[in-house]
Structures are given as structure tokens and as C-alpha cells.
N, C-alpha and C. Protein backbone atom coordinates (compact mmCIF):
# COMPACT_ATOMS: atom_id res chain seq x y z
N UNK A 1 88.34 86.10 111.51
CA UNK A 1 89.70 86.05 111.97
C UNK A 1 90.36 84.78 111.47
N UNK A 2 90.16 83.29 112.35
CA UNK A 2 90.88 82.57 111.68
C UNK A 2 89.52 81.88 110.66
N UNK A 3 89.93 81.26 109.26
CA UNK A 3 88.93 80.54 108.88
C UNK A 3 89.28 79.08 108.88
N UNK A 4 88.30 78.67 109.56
CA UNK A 4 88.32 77.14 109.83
C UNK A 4 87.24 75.99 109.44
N UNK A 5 87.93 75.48 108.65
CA UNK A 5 86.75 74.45 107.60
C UNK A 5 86.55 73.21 108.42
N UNK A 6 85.42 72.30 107.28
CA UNK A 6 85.27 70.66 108.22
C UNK A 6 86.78 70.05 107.94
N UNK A 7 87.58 70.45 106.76
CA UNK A 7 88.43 69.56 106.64
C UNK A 7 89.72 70.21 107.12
N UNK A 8 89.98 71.18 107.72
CA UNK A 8 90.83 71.39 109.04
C UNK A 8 90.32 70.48 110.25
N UNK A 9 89.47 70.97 110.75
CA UNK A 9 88.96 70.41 112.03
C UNK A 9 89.05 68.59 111.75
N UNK A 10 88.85 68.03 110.45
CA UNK A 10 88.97 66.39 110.66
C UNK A 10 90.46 66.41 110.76
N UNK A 11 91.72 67.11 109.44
CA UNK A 11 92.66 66.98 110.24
C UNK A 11 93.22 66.94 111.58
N UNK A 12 93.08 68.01 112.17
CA UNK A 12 93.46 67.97 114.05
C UNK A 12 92.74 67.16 114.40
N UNK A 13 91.46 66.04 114.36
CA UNK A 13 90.87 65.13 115.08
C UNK A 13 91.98 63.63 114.82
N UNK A 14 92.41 63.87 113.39
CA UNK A 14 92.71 62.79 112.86
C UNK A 14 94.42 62.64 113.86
N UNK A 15 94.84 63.24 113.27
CA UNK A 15 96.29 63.79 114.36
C UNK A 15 96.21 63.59 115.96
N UNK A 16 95.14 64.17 116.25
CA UNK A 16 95.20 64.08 117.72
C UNK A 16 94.66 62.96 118.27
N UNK A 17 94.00 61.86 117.43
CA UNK A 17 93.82 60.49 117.82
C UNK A 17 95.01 59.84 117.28
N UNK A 18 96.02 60.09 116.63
CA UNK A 18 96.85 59.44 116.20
C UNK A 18 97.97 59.83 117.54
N UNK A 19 97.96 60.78 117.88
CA UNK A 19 99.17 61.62 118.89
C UNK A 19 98.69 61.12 120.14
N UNK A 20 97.20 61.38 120.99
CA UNK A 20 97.12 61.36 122.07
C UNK A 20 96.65 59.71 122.59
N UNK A 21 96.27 59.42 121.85
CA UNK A 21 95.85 57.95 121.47
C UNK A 21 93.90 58.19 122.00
N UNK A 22 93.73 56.84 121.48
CA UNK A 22 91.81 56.78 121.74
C UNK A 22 91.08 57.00 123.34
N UNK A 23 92.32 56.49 124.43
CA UNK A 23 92.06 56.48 125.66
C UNK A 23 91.78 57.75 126.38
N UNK A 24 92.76 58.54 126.08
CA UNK A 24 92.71 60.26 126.72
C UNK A 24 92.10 60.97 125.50
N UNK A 25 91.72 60.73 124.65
CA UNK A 25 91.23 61.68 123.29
C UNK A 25 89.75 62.27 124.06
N UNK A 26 88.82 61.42 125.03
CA UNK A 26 87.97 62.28 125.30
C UNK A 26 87.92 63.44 126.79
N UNK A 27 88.83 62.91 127.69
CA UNK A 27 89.49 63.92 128.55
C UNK A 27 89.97 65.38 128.00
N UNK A 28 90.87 65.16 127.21
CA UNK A 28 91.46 66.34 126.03
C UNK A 28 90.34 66.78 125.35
N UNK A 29 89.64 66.57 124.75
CA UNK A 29 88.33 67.45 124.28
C UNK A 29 87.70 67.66 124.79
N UNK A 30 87.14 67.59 126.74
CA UNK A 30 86.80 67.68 127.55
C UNK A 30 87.69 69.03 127.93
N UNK A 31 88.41 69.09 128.15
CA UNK A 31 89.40 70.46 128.83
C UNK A 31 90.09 71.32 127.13
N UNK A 32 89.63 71.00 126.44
CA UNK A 32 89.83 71.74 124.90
C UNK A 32 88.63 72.25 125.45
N UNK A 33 87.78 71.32 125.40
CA UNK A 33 86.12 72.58 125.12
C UNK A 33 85.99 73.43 126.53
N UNK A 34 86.10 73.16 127.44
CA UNK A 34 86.15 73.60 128.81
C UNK A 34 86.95 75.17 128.80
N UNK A 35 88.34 75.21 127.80
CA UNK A 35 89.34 76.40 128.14
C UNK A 35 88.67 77.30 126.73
N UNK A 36 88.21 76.64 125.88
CA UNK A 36 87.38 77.88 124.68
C UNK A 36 86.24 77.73 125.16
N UNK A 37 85.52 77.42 126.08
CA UNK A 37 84.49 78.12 126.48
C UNK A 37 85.00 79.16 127.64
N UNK A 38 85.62 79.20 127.95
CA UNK A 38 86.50 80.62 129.23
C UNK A 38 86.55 81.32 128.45
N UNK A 39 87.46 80.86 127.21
CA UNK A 39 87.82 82.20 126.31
C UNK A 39 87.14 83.22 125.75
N UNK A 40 85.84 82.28 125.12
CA UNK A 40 84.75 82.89 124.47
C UNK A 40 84.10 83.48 125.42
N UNK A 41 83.48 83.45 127.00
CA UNK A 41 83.03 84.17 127.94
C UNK A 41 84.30 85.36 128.15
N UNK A 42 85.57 85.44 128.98
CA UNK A 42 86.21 86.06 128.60
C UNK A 42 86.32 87.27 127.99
N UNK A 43 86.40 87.03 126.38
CA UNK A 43 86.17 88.11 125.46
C UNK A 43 84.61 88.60 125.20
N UNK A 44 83.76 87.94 125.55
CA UNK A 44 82.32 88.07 125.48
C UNK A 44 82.38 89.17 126.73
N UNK A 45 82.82 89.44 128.05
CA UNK A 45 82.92 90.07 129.12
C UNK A 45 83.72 91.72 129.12
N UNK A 46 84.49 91.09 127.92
CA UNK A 46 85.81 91.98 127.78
C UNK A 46 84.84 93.24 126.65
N UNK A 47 84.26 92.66 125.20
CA UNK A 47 83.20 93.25 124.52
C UNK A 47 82.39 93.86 125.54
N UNK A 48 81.73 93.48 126.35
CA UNK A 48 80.01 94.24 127.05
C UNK A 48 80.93 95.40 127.81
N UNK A 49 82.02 95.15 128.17
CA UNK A 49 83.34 96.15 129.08
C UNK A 49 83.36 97.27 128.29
N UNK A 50 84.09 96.62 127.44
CA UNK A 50 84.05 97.81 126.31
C UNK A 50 83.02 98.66 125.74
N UNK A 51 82.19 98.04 125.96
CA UNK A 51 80.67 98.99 124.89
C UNK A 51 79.80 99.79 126.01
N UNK A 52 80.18 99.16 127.23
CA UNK A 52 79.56 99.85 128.06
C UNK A 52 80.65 101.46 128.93
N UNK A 53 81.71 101.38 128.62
CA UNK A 53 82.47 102.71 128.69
C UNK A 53 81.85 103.39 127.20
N UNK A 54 81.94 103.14 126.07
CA UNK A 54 81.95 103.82 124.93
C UNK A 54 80.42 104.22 125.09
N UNK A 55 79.48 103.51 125.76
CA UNK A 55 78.11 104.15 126.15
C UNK A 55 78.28 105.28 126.77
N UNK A 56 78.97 105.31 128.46
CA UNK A 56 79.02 105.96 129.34
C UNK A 56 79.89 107.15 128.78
N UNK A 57 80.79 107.30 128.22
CA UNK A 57 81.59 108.48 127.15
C UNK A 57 80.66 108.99 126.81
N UNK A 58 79.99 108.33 125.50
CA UNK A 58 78.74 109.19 124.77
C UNK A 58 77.79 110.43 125.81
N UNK A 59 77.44 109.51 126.75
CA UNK A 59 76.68 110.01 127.50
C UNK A 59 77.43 111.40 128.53
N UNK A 60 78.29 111.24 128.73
CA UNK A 60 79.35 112.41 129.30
C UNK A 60 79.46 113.65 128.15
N UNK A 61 79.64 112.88 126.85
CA UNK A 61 79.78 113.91 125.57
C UNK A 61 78.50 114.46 125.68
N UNK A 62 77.45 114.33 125.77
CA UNK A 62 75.85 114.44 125.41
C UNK A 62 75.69 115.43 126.82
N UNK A 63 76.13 114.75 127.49
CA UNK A 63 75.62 115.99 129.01
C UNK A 63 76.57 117.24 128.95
N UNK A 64 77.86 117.12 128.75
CA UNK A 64 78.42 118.50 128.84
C UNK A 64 78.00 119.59 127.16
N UNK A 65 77.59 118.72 126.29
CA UNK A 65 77.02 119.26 125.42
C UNK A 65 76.00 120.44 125.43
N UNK A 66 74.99 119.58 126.15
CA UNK A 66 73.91 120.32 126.86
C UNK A 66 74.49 121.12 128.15
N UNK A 67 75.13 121.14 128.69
CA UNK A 67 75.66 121.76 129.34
C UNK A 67 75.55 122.94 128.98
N UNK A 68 76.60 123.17 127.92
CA UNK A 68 77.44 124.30 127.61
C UNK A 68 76.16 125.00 126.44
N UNK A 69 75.14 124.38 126.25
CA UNK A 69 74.02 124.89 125.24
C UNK A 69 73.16 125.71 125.67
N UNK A 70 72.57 125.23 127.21
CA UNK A 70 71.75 125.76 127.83
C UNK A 70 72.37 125.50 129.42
N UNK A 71 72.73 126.01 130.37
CA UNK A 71 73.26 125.47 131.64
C UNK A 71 72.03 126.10 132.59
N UNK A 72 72.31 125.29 133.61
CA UNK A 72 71.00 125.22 134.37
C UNK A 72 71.11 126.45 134.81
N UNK A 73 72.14 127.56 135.62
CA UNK A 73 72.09 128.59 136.35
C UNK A 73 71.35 129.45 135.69
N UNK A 74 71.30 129.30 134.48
CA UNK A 74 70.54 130.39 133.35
C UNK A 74 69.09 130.22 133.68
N UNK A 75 68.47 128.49 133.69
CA UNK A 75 67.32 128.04 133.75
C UNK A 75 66.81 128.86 134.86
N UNK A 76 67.66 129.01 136.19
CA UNK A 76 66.89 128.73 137.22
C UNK A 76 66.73 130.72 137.54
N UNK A 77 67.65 131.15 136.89
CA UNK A 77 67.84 132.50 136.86
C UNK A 77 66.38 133.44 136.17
N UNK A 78 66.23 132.25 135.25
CA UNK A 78 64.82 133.03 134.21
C UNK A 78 63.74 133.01 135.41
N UNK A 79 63.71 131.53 135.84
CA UNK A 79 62.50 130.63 136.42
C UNK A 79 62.66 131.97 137.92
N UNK A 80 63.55 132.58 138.48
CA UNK A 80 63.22 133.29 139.42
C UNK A 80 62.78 134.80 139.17
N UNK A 81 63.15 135.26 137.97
CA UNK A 81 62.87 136.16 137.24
C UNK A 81 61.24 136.63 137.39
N UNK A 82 60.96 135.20 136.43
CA UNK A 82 59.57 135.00 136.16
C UNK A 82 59.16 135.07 137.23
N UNK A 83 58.89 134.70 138.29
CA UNK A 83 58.53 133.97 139.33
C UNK A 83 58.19 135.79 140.14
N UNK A 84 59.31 136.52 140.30
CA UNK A 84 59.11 137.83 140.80
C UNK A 84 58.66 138.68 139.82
N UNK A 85 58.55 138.55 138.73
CA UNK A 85 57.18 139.49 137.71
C UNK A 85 55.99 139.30 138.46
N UNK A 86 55.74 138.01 138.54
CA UNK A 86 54.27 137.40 138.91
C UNK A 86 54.26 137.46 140.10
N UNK A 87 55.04 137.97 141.12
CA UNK A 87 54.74 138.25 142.44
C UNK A 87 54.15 140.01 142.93
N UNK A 88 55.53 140.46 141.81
CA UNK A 88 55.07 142.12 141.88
C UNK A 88 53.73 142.14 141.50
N UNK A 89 52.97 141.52 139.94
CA UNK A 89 51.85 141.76 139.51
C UNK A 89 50.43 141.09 140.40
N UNK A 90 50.49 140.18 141.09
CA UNK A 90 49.88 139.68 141.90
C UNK A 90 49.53 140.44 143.15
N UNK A 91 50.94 141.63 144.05
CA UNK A 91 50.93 142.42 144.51
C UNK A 91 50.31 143.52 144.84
N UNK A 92 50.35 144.01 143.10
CA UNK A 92 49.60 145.10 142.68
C UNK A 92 47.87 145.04 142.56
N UNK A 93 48.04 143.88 141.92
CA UNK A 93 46.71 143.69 141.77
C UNK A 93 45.81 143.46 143.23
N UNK A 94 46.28 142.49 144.28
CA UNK A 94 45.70 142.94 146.10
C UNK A 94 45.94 144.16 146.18
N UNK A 95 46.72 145.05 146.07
CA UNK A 95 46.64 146.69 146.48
C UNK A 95 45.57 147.62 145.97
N UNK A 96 45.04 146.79 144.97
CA UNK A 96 44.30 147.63 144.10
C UNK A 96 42.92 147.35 144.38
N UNK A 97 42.85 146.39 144.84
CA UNK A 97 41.84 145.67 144.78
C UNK A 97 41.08 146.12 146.35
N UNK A 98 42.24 145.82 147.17
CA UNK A 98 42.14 146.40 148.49
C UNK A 98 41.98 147.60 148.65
N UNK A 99 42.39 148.62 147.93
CA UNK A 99 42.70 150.24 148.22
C UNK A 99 41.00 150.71 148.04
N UNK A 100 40.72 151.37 148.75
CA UNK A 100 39.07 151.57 149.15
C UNK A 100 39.23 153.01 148.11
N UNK A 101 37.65 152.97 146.99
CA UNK A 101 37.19 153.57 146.47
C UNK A 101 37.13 155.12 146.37
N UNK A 102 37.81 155.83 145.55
CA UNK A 102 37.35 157.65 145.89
C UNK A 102 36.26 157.68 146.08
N UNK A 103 35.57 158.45 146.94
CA UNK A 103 34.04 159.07 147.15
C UNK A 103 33.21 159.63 145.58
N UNK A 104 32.61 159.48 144.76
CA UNK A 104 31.92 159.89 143.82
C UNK A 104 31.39 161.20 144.16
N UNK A 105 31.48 162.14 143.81
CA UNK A 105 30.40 163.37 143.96
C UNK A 105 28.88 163.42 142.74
N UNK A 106 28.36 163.24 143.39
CA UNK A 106 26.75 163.04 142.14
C UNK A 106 26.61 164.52 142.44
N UNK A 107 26.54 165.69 141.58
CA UNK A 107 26.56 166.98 141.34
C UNK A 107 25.37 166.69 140.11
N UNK A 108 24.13 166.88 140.52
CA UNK A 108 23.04 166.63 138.93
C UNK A 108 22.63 168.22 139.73
């Protein structure tokens, strides 16, 4: 964004000991560094803000995705499906199992 060299930064030192004089020059770079460190937290706060909606989006995009691919009512529709095959056949099989033997006729 901005580019800022050593020989910018000695200008504004040079200036601002000439302007503010030697007495307050370290107060003033005291509350200089104090208000760009807010700033830089700040926008550092304002970034993680931001990236963490553009996460939570993704993730909204990704679930109704799946949604609309496979939706659960379908899941749970098979899963009961299944579930009463294997009850009827389980059924059958105690009835069968239970149901007492025809009599054999041995005719030799």
C-alpha cells in the first residue's frame, strides 16, 4: 500500500525534531506508536472478522449443497425401509421355525 523507505522515515524524524522540539519528541513517539499499534490490532480484528464469515458462508454453501444432493428424509426413509425387510424376514423365519413338523408317513 504505502511504500516507505529508511530515507522517508529519517525525513519525518528529522522534521519532527525540528517541529516538536527534543523535549516532547519522545512523548509523541510514545502515542505515535501507541495509536498504530490500535490500528494494526484493529484491522488485524477487522481481517479474522472477515475470514471468519467467508468461512461460515462456505460452510452454509457446502451444507445446503449436500442438502439438496442427498437430504436426510430420503436417508431415513431407506434406513426404515430396510429396517422392515429385515423385520418381515426375521418374522418369517420364527414362524417357520416354530410351525411344528407334518407327520411323515413311512409306508415301506
Amino acid at each position: 500500500m504505502f511504500d516507505v523507505g529508511f530515507l522517508e522515515l529519517l525525513v519525518v524524524a528529522v522534521v519532527a525534531l525540528v517541529v516538536v522540539g527534543p523535549e516532547r519528541l519522545p512523548k509523541l513517539a510514545r502515542t505515535v506508536g501507541m495509536w498504530v499499534g490500535r490500528g494494526r490490532r484493529f484491522i488485524s480484528s477487522v481481517k479474522e472478522d472477515i475470514d471468519r464469515e467467508i468461512k461460515a458462508d462456505e460452510l452454509r454453501q457446502i451444507l445446503a449443497k449436500q442438502k439438496q444432493s442427498n437430504p436426510l428424509h430420503e436417508i431415513v426413509e431407506d434406513t426404515k425401509k430396510n429396517f422392515a425387510d429385515i423385520k418381515s424376514e426375521t418374522e418369517s423365519a420364527v414362524n417357520a421355525a416354530t410351525k411344528p413338523a407334518p407327520p411323515q408317513n413311512d409306508k415301506s
